[in-house]
PDB file of N, CA and C in Angstrom:
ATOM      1  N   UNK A   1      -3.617 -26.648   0.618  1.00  0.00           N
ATOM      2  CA  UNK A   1      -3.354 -26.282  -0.754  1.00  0.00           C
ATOM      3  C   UNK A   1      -1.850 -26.259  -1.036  1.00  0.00           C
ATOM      4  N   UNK A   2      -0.895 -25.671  -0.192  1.00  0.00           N
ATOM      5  CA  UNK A   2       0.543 -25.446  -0.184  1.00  0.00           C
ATOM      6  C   UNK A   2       0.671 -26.589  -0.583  1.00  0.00           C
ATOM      7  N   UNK A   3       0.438 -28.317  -0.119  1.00  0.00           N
ATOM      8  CA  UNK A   3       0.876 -29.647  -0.334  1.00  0.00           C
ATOM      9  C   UNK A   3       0.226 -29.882  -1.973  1.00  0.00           C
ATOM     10  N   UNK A   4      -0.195 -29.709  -2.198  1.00  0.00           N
ATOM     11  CA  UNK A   4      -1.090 -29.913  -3.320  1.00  0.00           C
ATOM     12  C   UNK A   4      -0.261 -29.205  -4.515  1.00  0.00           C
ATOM     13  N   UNK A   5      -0.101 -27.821  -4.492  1.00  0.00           N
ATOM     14  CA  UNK A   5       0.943 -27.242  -5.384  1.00  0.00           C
ATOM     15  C   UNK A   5       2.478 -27.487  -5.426  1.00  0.00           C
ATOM     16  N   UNK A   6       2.737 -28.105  -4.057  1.00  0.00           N
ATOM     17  CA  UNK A   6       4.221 -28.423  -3.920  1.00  0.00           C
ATOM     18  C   UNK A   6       4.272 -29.520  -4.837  1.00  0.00           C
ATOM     19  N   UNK A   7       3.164 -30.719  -4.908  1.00  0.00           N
ATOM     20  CA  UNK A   7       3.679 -32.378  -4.950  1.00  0.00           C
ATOM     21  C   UNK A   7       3.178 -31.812  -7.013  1.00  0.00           C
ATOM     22  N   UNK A   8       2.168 -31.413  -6.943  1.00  0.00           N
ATOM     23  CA  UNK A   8       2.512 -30.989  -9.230  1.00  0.00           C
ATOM     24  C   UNK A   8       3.507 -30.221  -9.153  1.00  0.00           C
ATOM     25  N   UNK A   9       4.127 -29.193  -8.847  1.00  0.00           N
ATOM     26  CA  UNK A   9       5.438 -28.808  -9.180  1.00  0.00           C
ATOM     27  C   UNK A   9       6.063 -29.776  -8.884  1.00  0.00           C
ATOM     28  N   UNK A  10       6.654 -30.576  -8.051  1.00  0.00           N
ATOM     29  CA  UNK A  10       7.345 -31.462  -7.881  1.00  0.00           C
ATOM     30  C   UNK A  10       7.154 -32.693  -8.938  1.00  0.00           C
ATOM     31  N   UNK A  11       6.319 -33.248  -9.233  1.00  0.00           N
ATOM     32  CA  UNK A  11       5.492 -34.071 -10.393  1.00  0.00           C
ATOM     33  C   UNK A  11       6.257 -33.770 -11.768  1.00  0.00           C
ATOM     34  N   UNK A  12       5.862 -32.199 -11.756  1.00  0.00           N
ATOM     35  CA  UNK A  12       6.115 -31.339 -13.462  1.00  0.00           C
ATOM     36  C   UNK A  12       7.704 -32.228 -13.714  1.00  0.00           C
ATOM     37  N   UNK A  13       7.360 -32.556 -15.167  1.00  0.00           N
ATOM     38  CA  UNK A  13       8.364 -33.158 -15.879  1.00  0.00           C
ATOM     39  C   UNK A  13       8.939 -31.890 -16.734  1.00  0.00           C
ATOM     40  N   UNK A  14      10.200 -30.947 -15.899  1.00  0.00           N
ATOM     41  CA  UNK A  14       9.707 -29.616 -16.621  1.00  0.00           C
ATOM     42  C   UNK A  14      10.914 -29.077 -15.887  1.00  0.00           C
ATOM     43  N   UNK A  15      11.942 -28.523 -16.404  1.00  0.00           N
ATOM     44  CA  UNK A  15      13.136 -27.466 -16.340  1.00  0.00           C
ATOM     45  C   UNK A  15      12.422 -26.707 -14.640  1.00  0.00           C
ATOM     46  N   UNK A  16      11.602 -26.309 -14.946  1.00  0.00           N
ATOM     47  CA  UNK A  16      11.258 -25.165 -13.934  1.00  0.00           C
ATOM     48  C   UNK A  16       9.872 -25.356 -14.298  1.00  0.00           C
ATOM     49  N   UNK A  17       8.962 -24.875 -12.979  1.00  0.00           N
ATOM     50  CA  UNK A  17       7.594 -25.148 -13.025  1.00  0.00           C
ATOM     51  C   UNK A  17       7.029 -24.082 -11.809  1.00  0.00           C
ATOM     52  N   UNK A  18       5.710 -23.217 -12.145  1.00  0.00           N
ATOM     53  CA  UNK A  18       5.086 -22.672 -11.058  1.00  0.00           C
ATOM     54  C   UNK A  18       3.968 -22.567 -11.097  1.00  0.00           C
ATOM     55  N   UNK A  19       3.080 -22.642 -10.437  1.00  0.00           N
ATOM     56  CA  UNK A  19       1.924 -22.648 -10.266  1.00  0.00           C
ATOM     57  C   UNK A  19       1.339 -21.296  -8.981  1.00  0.00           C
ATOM     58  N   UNK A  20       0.643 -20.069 -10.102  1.00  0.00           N
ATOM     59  CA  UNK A  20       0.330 -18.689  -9.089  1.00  0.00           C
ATOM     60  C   UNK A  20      -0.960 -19.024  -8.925  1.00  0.00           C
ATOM     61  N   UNK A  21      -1.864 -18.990  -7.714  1.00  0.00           N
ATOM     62  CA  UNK A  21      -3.259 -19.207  -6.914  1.00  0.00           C
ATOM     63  C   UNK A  21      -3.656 -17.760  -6.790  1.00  0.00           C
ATOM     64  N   UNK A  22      -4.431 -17.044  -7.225  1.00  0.00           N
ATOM     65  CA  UNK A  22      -5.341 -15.983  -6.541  1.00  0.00           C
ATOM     66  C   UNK A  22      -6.525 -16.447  -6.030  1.00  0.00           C
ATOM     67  N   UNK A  23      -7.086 -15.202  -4.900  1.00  0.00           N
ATOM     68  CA  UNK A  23      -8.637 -15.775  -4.353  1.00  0.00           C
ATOM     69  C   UNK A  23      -8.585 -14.341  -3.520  1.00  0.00           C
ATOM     70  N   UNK A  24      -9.324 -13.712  -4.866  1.00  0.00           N
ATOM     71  CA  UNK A  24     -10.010 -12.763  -4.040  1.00  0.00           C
ATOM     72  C   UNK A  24     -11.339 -12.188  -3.972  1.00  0.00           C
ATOM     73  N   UNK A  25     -11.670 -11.137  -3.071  1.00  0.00           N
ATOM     74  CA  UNK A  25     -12.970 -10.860  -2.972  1.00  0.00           C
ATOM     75  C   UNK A  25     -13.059  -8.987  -2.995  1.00  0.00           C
ATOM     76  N   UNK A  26     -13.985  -8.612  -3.398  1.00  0.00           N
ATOM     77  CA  UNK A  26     -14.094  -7.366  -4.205  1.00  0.00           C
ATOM     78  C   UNK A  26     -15.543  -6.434  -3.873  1.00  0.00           C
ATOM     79  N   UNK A  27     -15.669  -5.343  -3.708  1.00  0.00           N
ATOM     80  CA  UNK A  27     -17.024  -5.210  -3.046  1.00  0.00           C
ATOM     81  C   UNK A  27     -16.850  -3.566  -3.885  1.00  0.00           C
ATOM     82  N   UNK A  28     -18.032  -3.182  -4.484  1.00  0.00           N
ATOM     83  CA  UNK A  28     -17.588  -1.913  -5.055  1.00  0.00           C
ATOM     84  C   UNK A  28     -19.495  -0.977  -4.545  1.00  0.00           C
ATOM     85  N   UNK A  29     -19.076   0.077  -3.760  1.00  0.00           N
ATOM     86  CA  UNK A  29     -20.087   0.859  -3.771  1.00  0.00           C
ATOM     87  C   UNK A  29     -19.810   2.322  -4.430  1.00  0.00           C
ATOM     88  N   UNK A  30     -20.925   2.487  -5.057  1.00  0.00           N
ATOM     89  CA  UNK A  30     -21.195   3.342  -5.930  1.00  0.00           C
ATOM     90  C   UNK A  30     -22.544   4.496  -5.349  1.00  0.00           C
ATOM     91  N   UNK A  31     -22.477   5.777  -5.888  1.00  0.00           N
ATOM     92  CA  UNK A  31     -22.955   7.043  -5.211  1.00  0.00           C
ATOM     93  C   UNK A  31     -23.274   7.881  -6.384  1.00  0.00           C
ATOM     94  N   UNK A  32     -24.639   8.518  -6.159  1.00  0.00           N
ATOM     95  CA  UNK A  32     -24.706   9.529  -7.379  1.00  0.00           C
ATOM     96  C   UNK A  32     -24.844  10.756  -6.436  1.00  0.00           C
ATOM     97  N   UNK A  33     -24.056  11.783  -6.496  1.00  0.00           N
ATOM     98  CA  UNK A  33     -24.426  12.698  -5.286  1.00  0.00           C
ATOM     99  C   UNK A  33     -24.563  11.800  -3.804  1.00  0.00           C
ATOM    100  N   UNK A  34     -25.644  12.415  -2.905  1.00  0.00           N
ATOM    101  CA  UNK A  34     -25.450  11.595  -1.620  1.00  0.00           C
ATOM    102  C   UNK A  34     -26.498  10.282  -1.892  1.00  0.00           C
ATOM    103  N   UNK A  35     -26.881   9.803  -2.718  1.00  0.00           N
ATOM    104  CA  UNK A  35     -27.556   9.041  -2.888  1.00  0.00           C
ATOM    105  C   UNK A  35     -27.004   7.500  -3.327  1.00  0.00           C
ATOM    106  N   UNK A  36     -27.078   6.141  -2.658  1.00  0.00           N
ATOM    107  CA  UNK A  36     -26.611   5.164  -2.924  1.00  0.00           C
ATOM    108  C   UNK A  36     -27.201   4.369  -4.434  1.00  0.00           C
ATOM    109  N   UNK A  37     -25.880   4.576  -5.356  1.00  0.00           N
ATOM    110  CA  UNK A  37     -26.766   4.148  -6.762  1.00  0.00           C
ATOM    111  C   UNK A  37     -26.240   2.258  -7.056  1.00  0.00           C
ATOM    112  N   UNK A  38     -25.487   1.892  -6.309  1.00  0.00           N
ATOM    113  CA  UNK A  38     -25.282   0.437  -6.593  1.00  0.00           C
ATOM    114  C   UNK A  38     -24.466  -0.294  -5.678  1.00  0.00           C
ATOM    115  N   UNK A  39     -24.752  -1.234  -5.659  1.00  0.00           N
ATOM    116  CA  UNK A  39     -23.679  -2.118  -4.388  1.00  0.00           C
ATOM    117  C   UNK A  39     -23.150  -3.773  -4.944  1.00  0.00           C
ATOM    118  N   UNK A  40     -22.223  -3.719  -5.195  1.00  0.00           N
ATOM    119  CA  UNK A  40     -21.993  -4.904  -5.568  1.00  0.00           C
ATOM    120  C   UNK A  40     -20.857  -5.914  -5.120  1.00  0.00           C
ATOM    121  N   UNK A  41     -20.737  -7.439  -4.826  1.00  0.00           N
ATOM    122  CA  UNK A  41     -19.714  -7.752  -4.347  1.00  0.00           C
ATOM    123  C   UNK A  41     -19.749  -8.803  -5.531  1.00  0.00           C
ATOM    124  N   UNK A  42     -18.032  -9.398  -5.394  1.00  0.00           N
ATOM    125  CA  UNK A  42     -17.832 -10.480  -6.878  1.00  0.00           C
ATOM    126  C   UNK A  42     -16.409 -11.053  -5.459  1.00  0.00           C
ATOM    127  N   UNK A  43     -16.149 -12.258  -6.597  1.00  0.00           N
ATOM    128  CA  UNK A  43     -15.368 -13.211  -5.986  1.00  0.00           C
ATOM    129  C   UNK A  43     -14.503 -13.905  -6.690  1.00  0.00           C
ATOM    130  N   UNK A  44     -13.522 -13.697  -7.075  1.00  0.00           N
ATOM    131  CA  UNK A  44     -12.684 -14.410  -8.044  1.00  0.00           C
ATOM    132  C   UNK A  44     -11.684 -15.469  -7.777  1.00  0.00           C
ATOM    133  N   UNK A  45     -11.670 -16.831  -8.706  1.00  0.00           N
ATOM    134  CA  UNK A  45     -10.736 -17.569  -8.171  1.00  0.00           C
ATOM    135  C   UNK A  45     -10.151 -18.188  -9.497  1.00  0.00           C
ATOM    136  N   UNK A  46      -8.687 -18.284  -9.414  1.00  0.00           N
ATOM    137  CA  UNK A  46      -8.070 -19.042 -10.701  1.00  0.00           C
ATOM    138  C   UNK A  46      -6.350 -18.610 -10.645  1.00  0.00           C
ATOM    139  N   UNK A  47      -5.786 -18.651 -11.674  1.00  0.00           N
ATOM    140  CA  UNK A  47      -4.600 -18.745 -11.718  1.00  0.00           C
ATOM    141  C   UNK A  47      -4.160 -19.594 -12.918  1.00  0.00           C
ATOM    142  N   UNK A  48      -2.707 -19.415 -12.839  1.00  0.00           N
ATOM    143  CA  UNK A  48      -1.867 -20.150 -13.521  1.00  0.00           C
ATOM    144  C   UNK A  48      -0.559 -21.040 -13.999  1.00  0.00           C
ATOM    145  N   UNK A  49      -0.218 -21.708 -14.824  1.00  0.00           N
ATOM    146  CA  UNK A  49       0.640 -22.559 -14.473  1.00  0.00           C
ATOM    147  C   UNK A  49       1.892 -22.629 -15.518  1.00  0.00           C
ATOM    148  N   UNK A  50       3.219 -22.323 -15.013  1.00  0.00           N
ATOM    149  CA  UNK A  50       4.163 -21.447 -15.974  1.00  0.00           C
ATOM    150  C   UNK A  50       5.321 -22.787 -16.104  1.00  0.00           C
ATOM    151  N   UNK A  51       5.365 -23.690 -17.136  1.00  0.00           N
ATOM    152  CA  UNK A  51       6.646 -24.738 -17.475  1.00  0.00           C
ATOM    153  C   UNK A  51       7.586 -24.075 -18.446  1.00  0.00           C
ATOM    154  N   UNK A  52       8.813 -24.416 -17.689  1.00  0.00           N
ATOM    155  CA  UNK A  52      10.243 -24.124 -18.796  1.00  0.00           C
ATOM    156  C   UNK A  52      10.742 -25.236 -19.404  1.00  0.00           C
ATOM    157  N   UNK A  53      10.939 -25.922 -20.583  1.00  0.00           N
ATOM    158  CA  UNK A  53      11.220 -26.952 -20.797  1.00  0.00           C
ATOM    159  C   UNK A  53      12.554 -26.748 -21.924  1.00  0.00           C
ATOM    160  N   UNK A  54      13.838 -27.427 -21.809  1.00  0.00           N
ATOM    161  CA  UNK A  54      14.476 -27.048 -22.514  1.00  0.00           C
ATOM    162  C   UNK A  54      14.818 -25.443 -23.195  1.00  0.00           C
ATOM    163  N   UNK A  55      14.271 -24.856 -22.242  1.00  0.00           N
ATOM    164  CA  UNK A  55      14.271 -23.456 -22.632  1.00  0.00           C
ATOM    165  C   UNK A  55      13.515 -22.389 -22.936  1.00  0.00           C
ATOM    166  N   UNK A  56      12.366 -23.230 -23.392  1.00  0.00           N
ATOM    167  CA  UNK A  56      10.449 -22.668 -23.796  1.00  0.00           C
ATOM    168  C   UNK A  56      10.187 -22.691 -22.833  1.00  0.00           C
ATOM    169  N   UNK A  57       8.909 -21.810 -22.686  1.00  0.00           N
ATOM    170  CA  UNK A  57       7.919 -21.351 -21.927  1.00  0.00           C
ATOM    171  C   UNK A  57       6.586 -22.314 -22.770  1.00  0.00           C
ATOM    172  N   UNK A  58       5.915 -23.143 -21.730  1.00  0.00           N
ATOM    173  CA  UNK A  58       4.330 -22.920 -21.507  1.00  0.00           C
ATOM    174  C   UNK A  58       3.921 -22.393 -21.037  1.00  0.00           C
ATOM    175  N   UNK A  59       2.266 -22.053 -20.979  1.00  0.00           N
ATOM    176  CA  UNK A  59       1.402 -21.325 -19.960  1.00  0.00           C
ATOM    177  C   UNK A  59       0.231 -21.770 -19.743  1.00  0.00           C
ATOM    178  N   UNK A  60      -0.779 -21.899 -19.033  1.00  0.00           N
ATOM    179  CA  UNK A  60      -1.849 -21.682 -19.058  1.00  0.00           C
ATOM    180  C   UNK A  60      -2.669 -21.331 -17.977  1.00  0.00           C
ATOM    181  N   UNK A  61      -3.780 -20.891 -18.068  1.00  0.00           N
ATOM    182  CA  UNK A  61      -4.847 -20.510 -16.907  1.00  0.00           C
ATOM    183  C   UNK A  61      -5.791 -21.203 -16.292  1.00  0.00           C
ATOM    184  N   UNK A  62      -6.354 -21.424 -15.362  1.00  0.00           N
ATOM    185  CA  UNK A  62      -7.494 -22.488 -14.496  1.00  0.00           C
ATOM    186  C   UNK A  62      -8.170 -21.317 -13.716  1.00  0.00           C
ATOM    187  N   UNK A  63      -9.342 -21.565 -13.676  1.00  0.00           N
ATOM    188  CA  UNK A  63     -10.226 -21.420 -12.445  1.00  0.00           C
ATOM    189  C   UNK A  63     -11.051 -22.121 -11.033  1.00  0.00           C
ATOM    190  N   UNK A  64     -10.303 -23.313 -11.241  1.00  0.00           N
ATOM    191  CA  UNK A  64     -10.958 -24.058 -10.168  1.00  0.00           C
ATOM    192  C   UNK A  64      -9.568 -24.892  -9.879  1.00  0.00           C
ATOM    193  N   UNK A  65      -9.747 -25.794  -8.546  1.00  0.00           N
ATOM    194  CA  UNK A  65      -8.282 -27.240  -8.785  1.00  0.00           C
ATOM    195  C   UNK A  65      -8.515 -28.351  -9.422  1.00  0.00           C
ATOM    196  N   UNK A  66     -10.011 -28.334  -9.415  1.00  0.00           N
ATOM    197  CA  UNK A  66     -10.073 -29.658  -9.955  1.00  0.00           C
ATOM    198  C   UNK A  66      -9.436 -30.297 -11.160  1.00  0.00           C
ATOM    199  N   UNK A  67      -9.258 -29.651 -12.279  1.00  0.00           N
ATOM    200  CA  UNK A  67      -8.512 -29.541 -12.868  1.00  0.00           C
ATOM    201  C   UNK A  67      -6.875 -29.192 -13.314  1.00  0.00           C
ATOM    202  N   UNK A  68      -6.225 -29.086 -12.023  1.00  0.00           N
ATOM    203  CA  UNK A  68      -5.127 -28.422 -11.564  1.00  0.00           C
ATOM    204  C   UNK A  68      -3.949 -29.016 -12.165  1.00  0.00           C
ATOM    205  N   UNK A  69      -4.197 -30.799 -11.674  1.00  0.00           N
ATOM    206  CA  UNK A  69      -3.226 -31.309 -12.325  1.00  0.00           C
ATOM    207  C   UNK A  69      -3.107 -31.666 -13.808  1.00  0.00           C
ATOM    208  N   UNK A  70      -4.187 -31.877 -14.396  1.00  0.00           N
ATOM    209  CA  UNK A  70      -4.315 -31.558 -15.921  1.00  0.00           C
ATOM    210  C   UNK A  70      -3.811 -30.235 -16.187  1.00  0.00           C
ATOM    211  N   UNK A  71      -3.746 -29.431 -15.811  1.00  0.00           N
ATOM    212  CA  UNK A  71      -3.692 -27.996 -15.928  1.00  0.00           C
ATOM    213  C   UNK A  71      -2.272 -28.167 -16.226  1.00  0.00           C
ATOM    214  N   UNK A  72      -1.665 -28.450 -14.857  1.00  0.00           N
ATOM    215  CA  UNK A  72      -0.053 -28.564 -15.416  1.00  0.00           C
ATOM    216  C   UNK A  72       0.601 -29.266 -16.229  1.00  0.00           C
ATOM    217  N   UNK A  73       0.400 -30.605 -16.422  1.00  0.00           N
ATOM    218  CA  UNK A  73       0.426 -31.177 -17.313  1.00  0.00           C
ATOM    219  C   UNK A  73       0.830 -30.245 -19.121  1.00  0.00           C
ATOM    220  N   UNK A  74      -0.648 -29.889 -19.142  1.00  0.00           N
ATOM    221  CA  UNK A  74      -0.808 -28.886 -20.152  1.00  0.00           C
ATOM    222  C   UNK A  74       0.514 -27.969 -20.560  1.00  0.00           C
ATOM    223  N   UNK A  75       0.607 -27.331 -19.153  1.00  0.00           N
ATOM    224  CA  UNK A  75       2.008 -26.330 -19.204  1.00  0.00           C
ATOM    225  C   UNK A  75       2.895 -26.816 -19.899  1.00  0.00           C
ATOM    226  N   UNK A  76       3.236 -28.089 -19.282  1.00  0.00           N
ATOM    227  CA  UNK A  76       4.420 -28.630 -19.766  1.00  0.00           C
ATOM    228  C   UNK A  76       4.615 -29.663 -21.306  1.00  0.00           C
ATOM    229  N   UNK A  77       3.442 -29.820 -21.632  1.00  0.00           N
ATOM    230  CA  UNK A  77       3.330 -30.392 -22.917  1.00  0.00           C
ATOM    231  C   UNK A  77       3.886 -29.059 -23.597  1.00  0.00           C
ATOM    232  N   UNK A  78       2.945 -28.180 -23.555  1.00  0.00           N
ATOM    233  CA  UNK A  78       3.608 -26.781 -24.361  1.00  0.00           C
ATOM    234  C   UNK A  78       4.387 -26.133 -24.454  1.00  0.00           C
ATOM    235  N   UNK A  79       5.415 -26.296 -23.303  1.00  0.00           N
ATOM    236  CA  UNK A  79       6.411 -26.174 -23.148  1.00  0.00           C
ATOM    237  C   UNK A  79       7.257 -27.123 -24.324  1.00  0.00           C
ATOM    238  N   UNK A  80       7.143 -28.328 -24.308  1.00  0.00           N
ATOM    239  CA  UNK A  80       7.877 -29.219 -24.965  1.00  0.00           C
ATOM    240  C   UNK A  80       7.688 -28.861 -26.015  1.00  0.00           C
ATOM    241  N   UNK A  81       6.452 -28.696 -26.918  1.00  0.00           N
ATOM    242  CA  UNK A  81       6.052 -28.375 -28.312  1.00  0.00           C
ATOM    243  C   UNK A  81       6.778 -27.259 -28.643  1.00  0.00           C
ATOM    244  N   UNK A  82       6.939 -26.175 -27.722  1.00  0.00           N
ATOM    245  CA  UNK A  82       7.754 -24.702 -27.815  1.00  0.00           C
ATOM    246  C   UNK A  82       9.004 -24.974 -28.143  1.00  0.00           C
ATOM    247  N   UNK A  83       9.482 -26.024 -27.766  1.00  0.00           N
ATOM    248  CA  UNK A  83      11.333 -26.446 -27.406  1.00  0.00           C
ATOM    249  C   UNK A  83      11.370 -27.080 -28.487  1.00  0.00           C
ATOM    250  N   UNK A  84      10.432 -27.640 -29.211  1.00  0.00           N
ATOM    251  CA  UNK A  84      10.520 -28.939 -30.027  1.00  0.00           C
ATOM    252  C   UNK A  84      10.578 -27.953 -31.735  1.00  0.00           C
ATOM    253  N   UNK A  85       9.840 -26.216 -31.570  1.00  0.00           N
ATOM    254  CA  UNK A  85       9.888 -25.976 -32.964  1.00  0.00           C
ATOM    255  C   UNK A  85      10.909 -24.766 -32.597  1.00  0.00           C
ATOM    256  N   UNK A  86      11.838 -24.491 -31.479  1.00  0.00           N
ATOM    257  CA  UNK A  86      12.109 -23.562 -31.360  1.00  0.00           C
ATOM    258  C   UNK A  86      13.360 -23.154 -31.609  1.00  0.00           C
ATOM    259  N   UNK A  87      14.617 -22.493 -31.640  1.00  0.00           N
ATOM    260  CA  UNK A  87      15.352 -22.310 -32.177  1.00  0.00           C
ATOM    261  C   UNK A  87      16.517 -21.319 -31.036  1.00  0.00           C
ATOM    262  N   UNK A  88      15.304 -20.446 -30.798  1.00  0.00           N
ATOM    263  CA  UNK A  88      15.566 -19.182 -29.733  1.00  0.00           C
ATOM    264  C   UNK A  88      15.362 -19.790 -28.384  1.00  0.00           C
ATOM    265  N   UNK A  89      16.294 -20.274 -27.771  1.00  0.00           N
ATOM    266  CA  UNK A  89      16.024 -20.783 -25.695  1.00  0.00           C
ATOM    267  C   UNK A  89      15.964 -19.490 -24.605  1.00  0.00           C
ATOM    268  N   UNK A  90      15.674 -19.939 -23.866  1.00  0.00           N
ATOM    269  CA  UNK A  90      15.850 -18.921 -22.505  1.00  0.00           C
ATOM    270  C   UNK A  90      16.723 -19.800 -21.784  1.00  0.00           C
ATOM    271  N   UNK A  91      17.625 -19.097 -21.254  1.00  0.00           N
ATOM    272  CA  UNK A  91      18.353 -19.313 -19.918  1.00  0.00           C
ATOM    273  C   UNK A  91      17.872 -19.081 -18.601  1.00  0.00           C
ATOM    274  N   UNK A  92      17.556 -19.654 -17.988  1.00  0.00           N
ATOM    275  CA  UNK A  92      17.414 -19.853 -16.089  1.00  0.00           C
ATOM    276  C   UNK A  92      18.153 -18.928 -15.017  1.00  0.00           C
ATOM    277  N   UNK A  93      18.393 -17.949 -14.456  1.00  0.00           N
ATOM    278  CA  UNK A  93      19.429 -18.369 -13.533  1.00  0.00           C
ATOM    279  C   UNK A  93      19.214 -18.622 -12.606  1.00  0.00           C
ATOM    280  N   UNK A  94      20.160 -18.925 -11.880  1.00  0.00           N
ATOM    281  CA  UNK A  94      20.995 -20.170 -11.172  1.00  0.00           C
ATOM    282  C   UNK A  94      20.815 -19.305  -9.662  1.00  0.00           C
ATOM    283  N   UNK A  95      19.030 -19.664  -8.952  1.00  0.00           N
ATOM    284  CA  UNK A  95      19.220 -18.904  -8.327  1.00  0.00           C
ATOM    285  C   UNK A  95      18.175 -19.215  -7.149  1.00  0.00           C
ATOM    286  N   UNK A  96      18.628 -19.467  -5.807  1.00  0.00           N
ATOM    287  CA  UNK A  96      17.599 -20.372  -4.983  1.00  0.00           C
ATOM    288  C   UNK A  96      15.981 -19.368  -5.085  1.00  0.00           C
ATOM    289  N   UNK A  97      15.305 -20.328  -4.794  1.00  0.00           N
ATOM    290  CA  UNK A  97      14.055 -19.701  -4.438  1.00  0.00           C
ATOM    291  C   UNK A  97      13.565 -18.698  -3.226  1.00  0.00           C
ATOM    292  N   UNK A  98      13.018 -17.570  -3.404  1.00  0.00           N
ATOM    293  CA  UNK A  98      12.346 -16.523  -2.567  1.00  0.00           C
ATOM    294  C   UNK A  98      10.951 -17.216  -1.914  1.00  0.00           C
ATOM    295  N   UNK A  99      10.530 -17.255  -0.768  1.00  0.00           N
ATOM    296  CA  UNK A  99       9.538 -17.295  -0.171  1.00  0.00           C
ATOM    297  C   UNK A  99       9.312 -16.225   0.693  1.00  0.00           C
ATOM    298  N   UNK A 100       8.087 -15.473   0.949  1.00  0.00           N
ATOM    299  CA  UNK A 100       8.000 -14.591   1.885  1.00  0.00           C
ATOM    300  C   UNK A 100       6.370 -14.186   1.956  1.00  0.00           C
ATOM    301  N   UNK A 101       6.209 -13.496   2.961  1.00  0.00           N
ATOM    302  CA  UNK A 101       4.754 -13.400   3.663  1.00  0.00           C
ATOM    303  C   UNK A 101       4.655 -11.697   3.457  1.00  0.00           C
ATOM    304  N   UNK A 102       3.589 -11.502   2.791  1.00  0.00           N
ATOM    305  CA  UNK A 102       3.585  -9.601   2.721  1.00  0.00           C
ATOM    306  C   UNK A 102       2.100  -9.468   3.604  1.00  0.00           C
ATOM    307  N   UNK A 103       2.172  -8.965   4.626  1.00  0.00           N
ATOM    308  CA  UNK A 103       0.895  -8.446   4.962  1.00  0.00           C
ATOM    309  C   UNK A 103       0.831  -7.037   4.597  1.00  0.00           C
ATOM    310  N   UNK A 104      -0.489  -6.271   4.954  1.00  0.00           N
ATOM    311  CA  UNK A 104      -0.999  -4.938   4.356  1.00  0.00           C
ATOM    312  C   UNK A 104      -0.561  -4.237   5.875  1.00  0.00           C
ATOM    313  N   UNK A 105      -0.188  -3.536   5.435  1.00  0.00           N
ATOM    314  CA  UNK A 105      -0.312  -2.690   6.971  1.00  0.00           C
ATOM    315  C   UNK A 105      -1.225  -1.385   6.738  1.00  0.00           C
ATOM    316  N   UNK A 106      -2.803  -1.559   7.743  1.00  0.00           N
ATOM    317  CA  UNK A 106      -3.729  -1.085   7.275  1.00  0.00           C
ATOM    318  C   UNK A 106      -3.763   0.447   7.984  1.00  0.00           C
ATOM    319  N   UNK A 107      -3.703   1.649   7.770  1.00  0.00           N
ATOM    320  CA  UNK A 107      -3.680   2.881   9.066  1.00  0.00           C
ATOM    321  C   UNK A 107      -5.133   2.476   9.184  1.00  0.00           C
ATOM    322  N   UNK A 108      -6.385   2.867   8.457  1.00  0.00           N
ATOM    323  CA  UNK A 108      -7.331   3.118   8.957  1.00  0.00           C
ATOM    324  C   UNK A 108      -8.458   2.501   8.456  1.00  0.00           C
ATOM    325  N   UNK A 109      -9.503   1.433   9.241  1.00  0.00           N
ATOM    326  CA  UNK A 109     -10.383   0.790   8.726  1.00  0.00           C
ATOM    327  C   UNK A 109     -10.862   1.222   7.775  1.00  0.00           C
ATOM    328  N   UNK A 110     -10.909   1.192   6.502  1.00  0.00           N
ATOM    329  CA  UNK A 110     -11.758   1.638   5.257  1.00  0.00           C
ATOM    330  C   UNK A 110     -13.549   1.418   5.595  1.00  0.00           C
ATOM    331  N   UNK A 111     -14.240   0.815   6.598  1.00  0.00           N
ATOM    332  CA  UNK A 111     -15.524   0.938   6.902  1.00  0.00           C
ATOM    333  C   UNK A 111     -15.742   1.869   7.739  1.00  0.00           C
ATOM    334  N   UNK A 112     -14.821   3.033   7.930  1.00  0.00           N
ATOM    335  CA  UNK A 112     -15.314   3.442   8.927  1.00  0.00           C
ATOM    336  C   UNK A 112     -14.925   5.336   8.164  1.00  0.00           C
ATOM    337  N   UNK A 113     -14.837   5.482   7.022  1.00  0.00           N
ATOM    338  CA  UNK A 113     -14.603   6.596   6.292  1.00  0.00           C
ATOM    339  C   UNK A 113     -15.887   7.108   5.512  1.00  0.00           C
TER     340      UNK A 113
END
């Protein structure tokens, strides 16, 4: 996936371009007194895709990739349309990119409370 988001940002015809991926998973149990009243798990996947163009902001949202590179695309058309009626710019700064890895640091298995 990393290659895939690198080569459309790289693609984006676009001041600045990002593309945020979530994928998560969610499990909620529920209790009425000591009694188990519901159990449910869900799964979410999507994100979005942020172009600066001349100074505007596009945006938009996806839920799948298949559509990913249309997706950006999109960003950056709207971006242009933004720049094209706009008056008011944003400035950039001038400032290398952050990469970094956050893990959770867990004290105590939550299945076992």
């Amino acid at each position: 996936m990393k290659e895939l988001l690198t080569e459309l940002v790289k693609r984006a015809e676009a001041d600045y371009c990002e593309i945020r991926v979530e994928d998560s998973s969610q499990t909620s149990i529920a209790f009425q007194g000591k009694d188990l009243d519901n159990v449910q798990e869900s799964h979410m996947f999507g994100g979005n895709v942020r172009a600066c163009v001349n100074g505007c902001w596009g945006f938009v949202t996806f839920n799948n990739l298949d559509s990913l590179a249309e997706k950006t695309q999109d960003a950056v058309r709207n971006a242009r349309a933004a720049a094209a009626a706009s008056v008011e710019k944003s400035v950039l700064a001038p400032v290398d990119p952050v990469q970094d890895v956050v893990k959770l640091d867990i004290q105590s298995d939550p299945r076992n409370v």
